[in-house]
PDB file of N, CA and C in Angstrom:
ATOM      1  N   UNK A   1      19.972  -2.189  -0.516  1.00  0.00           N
ATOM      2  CA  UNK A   1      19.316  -2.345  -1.794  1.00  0.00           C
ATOM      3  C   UNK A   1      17.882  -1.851  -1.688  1.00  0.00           C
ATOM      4  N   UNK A   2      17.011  -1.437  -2.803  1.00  0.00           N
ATOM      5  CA  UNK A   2      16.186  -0.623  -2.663  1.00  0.00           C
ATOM      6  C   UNK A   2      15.255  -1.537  -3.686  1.00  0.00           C
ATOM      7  N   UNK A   3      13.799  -1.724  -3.010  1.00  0.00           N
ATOM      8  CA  UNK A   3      12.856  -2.592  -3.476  1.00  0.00           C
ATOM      9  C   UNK A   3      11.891  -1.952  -3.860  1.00  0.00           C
ATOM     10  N   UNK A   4      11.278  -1.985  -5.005  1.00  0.00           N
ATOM     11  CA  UNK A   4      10.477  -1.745  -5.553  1.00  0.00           C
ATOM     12  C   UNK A   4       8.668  -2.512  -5.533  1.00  0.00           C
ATOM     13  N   UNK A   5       8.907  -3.153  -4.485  1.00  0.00           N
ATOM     14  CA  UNK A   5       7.938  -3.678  -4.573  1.00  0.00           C
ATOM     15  C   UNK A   5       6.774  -3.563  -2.802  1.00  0.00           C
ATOM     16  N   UNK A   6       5.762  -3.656  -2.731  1.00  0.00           N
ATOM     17  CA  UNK A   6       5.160  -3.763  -1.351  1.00  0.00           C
ATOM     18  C   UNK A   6       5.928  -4.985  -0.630  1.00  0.00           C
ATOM     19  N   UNK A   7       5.255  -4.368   0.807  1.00  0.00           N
ATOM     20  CA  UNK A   7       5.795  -5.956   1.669  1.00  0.00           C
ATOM     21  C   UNK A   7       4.874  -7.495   0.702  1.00  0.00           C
ATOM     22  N   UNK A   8       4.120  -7.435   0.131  1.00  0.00           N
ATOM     23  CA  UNK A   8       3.415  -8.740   0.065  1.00  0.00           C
ATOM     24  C   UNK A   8       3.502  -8.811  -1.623  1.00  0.00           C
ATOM     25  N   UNK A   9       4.606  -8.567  -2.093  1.00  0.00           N
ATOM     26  CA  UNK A   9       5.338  -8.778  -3.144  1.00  0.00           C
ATOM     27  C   UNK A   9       4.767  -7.863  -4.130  1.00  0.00           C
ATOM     28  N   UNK A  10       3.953  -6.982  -4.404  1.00  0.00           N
ATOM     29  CA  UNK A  10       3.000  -6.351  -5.027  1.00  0.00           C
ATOM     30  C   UNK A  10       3.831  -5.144  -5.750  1.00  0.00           C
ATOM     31  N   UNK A  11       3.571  -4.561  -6.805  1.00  0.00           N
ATOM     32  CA  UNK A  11       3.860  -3.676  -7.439  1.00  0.00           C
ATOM     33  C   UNK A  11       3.347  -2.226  -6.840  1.00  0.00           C
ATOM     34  N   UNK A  12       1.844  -2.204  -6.298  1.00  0.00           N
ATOM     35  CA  UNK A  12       1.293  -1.268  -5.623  1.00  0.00           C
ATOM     36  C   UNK A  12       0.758  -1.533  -4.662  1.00  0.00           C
ATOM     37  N   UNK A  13       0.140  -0.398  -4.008  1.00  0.00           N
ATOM     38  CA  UNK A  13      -0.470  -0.791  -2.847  1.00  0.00           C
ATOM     39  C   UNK A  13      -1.517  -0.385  -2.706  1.00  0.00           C
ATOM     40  N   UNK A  14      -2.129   0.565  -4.027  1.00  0.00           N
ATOM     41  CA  UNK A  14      -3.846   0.754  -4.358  1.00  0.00           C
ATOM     42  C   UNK A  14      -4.070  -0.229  -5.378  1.00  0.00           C
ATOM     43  N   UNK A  15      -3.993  -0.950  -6.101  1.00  0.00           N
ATOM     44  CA  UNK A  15      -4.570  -1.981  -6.626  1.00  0.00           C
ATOM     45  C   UNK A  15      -5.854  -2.631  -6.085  1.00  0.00           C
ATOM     46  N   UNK A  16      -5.887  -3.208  -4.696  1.00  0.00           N
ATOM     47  CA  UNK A  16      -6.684  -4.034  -3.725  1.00  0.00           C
ATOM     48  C   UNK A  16      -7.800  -2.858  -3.776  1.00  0.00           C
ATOM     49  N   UNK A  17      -7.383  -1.501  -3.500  1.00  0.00           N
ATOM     50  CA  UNK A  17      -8.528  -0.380  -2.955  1.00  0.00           C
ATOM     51  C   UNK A  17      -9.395  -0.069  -4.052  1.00  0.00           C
ATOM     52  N   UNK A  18      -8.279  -0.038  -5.605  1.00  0.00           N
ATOM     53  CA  UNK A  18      -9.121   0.004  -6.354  1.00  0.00           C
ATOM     54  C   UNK A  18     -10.463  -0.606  -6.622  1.00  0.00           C
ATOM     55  N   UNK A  19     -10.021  -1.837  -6.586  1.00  0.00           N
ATOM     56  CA  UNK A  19     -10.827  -3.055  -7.011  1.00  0.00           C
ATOM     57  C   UNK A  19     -12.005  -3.762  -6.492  1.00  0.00           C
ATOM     58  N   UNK A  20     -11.833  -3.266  -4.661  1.00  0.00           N
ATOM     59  CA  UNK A  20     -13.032  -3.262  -4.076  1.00  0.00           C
ATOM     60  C   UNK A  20     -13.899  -1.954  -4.118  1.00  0.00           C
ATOM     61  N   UNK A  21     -13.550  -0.603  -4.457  1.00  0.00           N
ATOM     62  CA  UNK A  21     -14.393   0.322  -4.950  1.00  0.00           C
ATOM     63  C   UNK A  21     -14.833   0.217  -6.352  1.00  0.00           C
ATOM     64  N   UNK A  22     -14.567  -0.388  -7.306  1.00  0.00           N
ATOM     65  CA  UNK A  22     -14.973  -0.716  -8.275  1.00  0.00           C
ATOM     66  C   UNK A  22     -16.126  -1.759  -8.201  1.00  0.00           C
ATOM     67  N   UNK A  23     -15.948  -2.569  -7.501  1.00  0.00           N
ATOM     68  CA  UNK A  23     -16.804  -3.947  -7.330  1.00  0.00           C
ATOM     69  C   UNK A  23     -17.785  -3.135  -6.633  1.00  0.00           C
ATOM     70  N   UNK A  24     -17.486  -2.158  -5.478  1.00  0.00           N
ATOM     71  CA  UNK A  24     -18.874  -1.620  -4.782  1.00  0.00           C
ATOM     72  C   UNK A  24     -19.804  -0.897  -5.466  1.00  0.00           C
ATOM     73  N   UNK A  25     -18.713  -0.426  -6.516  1.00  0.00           N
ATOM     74  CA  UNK A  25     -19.363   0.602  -7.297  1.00  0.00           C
ATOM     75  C   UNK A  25     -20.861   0.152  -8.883  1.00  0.00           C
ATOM     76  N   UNK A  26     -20.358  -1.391  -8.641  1.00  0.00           N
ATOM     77  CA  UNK A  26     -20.877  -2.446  -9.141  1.00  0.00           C
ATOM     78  C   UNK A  26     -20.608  -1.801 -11.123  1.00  0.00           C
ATOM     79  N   UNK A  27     -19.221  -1.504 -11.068  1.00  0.00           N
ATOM     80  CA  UNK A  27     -19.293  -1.367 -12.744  1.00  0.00           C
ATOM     81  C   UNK A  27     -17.510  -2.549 -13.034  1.00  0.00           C
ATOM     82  N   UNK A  28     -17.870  -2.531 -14.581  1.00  0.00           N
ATOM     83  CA  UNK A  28     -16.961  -3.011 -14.443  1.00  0.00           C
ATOM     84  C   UNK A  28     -15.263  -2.748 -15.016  1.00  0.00           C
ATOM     85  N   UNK A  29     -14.199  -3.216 -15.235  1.00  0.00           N
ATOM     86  CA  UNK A  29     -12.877  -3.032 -15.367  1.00  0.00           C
ATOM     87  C   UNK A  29     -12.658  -1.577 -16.454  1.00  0.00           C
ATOM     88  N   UNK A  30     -13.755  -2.442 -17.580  1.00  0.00           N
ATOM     89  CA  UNK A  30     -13.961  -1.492 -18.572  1.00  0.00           C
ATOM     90  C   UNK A  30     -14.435  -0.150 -18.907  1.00  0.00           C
ATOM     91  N   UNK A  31     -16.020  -0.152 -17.991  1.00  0.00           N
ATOM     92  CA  UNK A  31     -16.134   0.948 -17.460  1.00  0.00           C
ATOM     93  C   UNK A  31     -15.571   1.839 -16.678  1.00  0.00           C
ATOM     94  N   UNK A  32     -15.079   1.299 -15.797  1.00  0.00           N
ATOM     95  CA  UNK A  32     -13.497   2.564 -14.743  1.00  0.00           C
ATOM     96  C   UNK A  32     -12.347   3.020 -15.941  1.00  0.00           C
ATOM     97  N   UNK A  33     -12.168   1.848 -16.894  1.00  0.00           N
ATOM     98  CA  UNK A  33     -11.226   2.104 -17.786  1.00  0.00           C
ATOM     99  C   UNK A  33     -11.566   3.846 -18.949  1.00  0.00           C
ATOM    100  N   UNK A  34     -13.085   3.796 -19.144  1.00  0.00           N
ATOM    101  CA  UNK A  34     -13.538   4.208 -19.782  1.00  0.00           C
ATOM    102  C   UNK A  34     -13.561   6.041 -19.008  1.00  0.00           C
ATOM    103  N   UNK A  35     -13.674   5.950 -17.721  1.00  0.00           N
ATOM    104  CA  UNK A  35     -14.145   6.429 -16.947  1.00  0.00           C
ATOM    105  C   UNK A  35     -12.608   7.646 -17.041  1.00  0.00           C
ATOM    106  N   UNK A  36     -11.937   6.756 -16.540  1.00  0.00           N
ATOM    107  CA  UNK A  36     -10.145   7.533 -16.544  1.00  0.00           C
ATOM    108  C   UNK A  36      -9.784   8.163 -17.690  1.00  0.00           C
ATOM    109  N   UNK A  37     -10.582   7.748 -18.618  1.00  0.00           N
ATOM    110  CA  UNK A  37     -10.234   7.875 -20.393  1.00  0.00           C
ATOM    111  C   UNK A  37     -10.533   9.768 -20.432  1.00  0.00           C
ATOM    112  N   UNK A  38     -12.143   9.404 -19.712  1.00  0.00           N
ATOM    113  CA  UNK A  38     -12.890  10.571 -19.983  1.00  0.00           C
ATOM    114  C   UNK A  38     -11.764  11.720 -19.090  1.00  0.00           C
ATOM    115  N   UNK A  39     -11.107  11.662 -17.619  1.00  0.00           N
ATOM    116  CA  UNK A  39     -10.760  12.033 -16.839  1.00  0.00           C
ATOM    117  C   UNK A  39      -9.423  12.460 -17.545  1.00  0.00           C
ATOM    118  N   UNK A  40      -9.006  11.867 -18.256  1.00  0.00           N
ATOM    119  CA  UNK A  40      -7.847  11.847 -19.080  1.00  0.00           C
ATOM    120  C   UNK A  40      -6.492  11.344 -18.906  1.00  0.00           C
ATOM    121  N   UNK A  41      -7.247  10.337 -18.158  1.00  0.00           N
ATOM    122  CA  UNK A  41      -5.919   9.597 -18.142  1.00  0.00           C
ATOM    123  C   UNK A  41      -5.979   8.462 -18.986  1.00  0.00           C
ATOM    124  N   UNK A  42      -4.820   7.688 -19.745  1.00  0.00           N
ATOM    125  CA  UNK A  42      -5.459   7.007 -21.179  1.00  0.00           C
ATOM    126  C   UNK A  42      -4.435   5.640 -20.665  1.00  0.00           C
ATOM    127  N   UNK A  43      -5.309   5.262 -20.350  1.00  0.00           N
ATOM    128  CA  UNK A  43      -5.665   3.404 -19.483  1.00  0.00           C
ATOM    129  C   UNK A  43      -6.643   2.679 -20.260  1.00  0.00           C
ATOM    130  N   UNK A  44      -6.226   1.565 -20.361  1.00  0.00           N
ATOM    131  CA  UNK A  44      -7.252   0.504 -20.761  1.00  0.00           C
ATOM    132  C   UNK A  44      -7.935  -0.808 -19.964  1.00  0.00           C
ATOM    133  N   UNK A  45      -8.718  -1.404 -20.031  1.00  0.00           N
ATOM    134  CA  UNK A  45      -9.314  -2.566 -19.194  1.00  0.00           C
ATOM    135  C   UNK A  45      -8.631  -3.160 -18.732  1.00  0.00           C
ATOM    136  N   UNK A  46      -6.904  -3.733 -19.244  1.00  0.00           N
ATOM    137  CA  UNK A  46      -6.016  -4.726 -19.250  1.00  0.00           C
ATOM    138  C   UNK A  46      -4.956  -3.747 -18.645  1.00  0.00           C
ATOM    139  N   UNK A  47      -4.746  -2.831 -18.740  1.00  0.00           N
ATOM    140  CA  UNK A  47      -4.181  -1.956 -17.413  1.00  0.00           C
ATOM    141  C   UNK A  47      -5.051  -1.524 -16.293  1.00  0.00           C
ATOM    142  N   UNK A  48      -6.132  -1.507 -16.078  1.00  0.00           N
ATOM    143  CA  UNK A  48      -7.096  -2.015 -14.765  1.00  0.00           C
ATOM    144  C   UNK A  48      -6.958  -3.313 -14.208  1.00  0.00           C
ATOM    145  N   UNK A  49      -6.882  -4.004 -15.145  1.00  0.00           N
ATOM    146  CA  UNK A  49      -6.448  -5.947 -14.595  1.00  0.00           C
ATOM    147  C   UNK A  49      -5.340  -5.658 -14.205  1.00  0.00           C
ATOM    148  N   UNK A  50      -4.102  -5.035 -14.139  1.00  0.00           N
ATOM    149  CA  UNK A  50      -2.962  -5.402 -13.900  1.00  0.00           C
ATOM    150  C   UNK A  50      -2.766  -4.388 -12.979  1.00  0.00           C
ATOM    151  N   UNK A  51      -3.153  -3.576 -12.821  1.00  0.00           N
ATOM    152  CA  UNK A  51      -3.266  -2.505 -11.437  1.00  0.00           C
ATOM    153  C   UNK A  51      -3.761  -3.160 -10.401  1.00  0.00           C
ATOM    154  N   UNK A  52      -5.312  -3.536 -10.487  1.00  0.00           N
ATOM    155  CA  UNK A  52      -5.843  -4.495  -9.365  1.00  0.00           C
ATOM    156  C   UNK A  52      -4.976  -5.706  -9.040  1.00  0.00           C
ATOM    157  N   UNK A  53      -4.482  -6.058  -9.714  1.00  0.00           N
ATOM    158  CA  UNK A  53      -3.563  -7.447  -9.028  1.00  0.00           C
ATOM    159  C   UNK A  53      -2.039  -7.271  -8.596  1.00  0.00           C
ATOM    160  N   UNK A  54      -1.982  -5.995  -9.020  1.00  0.00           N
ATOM    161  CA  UNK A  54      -0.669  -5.427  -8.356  1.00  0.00           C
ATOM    162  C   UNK A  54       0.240  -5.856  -9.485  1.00  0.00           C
ATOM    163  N   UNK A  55       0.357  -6.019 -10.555  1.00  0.00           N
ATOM    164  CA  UNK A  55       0.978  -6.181 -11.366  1.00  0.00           C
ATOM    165  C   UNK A  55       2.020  -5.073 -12.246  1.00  0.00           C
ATOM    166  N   UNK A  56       1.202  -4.149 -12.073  1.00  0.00           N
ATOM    167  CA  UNK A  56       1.801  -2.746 -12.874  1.00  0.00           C
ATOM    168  C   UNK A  56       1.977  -1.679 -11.571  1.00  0.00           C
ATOM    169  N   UNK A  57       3.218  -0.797 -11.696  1.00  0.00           N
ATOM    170  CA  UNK A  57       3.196   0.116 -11.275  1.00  0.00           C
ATOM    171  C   UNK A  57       2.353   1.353 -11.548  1.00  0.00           C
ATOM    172  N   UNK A  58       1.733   2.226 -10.262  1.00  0.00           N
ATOM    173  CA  UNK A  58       0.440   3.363 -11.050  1.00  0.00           C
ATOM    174  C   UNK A  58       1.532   4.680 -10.496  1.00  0.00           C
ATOM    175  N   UNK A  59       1.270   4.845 -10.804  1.00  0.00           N
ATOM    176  CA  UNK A  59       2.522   6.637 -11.191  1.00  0.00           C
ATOM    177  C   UNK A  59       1.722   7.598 -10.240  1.00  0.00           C
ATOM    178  N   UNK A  60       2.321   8.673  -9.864  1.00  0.00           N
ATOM    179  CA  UNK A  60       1.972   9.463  -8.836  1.00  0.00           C
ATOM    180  C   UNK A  60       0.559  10.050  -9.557  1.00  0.00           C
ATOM    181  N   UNK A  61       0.802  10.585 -11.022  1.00  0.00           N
ATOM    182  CA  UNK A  61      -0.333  11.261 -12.238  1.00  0.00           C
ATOM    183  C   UNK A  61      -1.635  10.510 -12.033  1.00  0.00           C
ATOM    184  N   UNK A  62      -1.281   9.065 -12.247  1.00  0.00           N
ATOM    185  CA  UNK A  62      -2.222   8.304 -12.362  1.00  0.00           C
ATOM    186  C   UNK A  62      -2.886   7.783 -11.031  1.00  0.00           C
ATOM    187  N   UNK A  63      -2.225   8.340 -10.060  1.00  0.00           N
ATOM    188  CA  UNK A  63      -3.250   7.866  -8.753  1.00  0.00           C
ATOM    189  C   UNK A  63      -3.924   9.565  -8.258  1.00  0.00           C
ATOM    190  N   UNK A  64      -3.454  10.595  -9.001  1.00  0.00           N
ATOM    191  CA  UNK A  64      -4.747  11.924  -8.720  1.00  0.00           C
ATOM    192  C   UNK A  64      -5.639  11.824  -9.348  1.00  0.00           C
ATOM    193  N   UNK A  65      -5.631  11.087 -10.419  1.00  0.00           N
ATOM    194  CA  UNK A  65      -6.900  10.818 -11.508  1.00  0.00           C
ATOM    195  C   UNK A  65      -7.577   9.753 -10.986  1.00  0.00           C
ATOM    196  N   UNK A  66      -7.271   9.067 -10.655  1.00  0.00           N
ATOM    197  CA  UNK A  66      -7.871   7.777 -10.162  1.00  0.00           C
ATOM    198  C   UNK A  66      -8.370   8.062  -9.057  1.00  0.00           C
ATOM    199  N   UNK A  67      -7.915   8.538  -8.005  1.00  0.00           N
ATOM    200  CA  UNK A  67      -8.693   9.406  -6.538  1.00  0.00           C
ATOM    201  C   UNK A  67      -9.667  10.306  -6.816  1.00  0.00           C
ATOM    202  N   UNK A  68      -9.568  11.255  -7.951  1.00  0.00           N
ATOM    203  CA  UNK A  68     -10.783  11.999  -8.428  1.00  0.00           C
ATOM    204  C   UNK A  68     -11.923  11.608  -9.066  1.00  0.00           C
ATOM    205  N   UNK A  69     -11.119  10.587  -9.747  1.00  0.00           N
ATOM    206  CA  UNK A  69     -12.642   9.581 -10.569  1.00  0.00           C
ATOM    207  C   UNK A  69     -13.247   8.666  -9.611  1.00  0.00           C
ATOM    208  N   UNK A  70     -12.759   8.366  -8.350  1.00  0.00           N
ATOM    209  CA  UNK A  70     -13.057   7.288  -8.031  1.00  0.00           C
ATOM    210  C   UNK A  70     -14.269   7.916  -6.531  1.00  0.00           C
ATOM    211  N   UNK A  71     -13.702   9.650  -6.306  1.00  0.00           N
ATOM    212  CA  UNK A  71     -14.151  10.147  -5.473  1.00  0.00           C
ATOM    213  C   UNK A  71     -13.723   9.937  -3.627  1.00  0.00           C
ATOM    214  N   UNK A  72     -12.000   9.782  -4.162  1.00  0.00           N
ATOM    215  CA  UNK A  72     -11.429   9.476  -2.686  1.00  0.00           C
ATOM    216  C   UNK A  72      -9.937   9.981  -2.331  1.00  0.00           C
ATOM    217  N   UNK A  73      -9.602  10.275  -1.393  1.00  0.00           N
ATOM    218  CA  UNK A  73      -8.261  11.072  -1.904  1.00  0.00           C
ATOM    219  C   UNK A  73      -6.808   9.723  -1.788  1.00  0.00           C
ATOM    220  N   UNK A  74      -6.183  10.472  -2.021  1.00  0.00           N
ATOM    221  CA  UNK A  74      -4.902   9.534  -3.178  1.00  0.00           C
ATOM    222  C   UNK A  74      -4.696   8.844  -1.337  1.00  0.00           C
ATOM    223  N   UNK A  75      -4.598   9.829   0.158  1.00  0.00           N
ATOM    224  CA  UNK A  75      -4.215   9.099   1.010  1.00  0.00           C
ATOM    225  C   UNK A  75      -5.192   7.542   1.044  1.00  0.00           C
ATOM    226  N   UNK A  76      -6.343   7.631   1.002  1.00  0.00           N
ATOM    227  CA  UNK A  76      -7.369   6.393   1.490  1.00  0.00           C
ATOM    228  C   UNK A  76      -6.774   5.649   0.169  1.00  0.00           C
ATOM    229  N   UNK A  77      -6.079   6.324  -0.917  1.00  0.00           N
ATOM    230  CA  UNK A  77      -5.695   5.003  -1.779  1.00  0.00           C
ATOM    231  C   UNK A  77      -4.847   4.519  -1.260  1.00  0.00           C
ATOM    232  N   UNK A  78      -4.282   4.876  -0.944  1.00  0.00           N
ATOM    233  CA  UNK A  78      -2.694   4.325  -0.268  1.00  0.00           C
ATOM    234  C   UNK A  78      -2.715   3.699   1.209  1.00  0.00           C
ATOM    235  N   UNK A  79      -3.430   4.000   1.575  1.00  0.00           N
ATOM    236  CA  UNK A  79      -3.966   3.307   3.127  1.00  0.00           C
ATOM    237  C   UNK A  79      -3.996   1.851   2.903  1.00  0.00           C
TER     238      UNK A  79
END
């Protein structure tokens, strides 16, 4: 059977990476939200909440945009 989920029950496994580069980055949910918007990927604050907690799955699309906005490549997301 085939699991969809991380070992530690999680939907993803950049969520965590996100969320401490965001916090370093000292902006907040809304602003990254805003940020991806511009980048063009069309996310909202409450799909940032649910990415960081591993709640939502992020799509292959949405983690090159997110590595480019965030200024890191998709591997260190996934690390």
């Amino acid at each position: 059977m085939f699991i969809n989920k991380s070992s530690d029950g999680k939907n993803n496994i950049c969520g965590d990476k996100i969320a401490r580069l965001r916090i370093q980055s000292g902006i907040s949910q809304r602003a990254l939200a805003d940020k991806f918007q511009i980048a063009g990927l069309d996310i909202d604050k409450n799909a940032i909440q649910r990415i960081e907690s591993g709640k939502r799955f992020v799509t292959d699309i949405e983690l090159k945009v997110m590595a480019a906005v965030l200024e890191i490549t998709v591997d260190a997301l996934l690390e």
